[in-house]
N, C-alpha and C. Protein backbone atom coordinates (compact mmCIF):
# COMPACT_ATOMS: atom_id res chain seq x y z
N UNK A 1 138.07 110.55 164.36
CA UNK A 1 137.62 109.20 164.67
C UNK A 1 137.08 108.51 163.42
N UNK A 2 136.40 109.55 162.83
CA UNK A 2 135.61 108.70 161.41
C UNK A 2 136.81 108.15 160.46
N UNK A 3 137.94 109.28 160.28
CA UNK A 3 139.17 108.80 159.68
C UNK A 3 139.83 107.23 159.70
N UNK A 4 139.93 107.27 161.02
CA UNK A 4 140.23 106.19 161.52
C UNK A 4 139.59 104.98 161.41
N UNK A 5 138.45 104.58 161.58
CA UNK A 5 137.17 103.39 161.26
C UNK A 5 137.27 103.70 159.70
N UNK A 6 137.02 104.53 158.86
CA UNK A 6 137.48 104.64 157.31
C UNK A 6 138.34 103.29 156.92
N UNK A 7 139.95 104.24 157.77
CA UNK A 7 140.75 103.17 157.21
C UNK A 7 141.00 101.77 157.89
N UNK A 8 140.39 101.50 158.76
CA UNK A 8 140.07 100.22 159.61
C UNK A 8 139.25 99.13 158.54
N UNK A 9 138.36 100.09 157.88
CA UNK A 9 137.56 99.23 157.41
C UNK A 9 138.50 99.06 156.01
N UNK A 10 138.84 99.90 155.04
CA UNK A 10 139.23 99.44 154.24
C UNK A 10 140.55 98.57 154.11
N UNK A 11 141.05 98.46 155.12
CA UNK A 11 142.24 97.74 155.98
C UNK A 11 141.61 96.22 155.43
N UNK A 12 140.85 96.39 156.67
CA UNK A 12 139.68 95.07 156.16
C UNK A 12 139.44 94.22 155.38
N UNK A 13 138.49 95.54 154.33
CA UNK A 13 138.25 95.02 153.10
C UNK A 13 139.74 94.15 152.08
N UNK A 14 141.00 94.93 152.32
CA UNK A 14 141.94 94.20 151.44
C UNK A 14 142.59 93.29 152.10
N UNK A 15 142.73 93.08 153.38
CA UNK A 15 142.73 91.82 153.92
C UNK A 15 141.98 90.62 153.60
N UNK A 16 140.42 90.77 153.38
CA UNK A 16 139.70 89.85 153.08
C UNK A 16 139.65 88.98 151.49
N UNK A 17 140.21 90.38 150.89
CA UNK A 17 140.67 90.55 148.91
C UNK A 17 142.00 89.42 149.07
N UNK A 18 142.79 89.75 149.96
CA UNK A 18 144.12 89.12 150.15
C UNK A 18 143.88 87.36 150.34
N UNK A 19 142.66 87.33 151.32
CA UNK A 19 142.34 86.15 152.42
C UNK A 19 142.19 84.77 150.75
N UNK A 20 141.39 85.96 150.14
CA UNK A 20 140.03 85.31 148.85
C UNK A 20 141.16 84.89 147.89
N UNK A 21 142.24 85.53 147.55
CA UNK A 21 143.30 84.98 146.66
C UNK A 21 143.83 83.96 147.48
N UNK A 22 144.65 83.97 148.19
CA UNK A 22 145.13 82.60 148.53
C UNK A 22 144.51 81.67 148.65
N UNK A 23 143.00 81.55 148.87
CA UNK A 23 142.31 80.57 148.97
C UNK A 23 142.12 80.09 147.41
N UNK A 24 142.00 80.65 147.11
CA UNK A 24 141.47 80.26 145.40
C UNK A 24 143.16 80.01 144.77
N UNK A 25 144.25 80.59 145.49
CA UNK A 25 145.38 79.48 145.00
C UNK A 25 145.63 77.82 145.40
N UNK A 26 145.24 78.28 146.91
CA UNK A 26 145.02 77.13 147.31
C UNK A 26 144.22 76.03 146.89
N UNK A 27 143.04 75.86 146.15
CA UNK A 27 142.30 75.30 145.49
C UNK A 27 142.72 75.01 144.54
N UNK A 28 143.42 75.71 143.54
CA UNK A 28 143.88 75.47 142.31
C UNK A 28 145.35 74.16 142.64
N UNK A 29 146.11 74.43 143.52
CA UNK A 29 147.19 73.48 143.87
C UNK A 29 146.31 72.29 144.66
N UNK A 30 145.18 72.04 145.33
CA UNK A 30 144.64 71.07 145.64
C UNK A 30 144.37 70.09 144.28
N UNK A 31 143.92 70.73 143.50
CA UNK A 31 142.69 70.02 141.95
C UNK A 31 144.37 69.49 141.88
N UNK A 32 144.93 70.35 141.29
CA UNK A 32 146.18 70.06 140.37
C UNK A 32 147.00 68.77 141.12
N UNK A 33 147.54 68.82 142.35
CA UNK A 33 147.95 67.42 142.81
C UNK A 33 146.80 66.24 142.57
N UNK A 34 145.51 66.56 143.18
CA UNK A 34 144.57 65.44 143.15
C UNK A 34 145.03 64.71 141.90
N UNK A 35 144.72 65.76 140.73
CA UNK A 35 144.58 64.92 138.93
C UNK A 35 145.80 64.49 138.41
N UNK A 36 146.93 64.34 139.25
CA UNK A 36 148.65 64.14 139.47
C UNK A 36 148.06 62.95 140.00
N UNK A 37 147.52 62.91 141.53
CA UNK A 37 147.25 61.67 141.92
C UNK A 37 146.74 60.44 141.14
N UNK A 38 145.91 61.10 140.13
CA UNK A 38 144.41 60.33 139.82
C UNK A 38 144.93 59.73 138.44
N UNK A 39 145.86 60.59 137.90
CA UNK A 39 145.91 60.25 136.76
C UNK A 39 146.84 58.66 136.42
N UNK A 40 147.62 58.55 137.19
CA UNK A 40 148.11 57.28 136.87
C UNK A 40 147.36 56.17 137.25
N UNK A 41 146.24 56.31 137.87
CA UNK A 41 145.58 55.30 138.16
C UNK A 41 144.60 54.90 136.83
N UNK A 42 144.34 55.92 136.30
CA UNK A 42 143.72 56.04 135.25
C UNK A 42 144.12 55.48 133.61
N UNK A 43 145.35 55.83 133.83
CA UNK A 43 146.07 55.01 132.39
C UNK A 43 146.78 53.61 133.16
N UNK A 44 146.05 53.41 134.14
CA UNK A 44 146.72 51.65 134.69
C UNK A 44 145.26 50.86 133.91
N UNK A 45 144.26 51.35 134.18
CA UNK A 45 142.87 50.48 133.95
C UNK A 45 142.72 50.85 132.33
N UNK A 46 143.36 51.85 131.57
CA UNK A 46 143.10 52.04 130.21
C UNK A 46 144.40 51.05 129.47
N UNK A 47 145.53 50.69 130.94
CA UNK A 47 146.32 49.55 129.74
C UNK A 47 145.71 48.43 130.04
N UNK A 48 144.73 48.27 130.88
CA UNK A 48 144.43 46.51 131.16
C UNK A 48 143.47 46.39 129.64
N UNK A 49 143.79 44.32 129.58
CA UNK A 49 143.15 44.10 128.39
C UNK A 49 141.27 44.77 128.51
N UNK A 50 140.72 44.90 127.54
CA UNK A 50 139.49 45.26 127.61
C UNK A 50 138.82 43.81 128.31
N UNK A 51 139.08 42.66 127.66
CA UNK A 51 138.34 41.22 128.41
C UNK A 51 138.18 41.12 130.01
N UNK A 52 139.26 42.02 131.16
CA UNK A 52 139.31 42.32 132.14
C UNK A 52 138.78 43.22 132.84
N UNK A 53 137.82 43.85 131.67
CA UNK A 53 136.98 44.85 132.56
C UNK A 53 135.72 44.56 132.13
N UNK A 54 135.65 43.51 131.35
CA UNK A 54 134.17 43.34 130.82
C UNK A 54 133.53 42.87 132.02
N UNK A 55 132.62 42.68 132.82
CA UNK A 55 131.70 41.71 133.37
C UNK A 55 131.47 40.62 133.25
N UNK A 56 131.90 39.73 133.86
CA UNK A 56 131.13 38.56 133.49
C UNK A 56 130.17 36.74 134.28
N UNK A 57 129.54 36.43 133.67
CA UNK A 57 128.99 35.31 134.64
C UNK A 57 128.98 34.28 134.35
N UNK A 58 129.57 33.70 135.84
CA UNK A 58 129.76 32.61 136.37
C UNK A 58 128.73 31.22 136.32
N UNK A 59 129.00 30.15 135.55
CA UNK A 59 128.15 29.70 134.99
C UNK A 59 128.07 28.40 136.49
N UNK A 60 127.13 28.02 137.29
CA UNK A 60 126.85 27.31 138.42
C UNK A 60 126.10 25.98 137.75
């Protein structure tokens, strides 16, 4: 019986080893599309003229 719960558990344990990698691939392909997403938005506002991102006020 002890045999058995032994390898139950270490069954377990590399299931959970298994669970912990895919998740942490999974994370890595989340970031990586996001900064795919992000990034063209990013060199859209670095081609606008600088005068278009300055602030400015409206004289009443």
């Amino acid at each position: 019986m002890q045999e058995w719960q032994s390898l139950l558990r270490s069954n377990n344990d590399e299931s959970k080893s298994l669970w912990n990698a895919q998740r942490v691939g999974l994370k890595a392909i989340y970031t990586a599309l996001l900064i795919l997403t992000i990034e063209p938005l990013l060199l859209a506002i670095n081609a606008l003229p600088k005068s278009l991102l300055i602030p400015t006020t409206l004289a009443s």
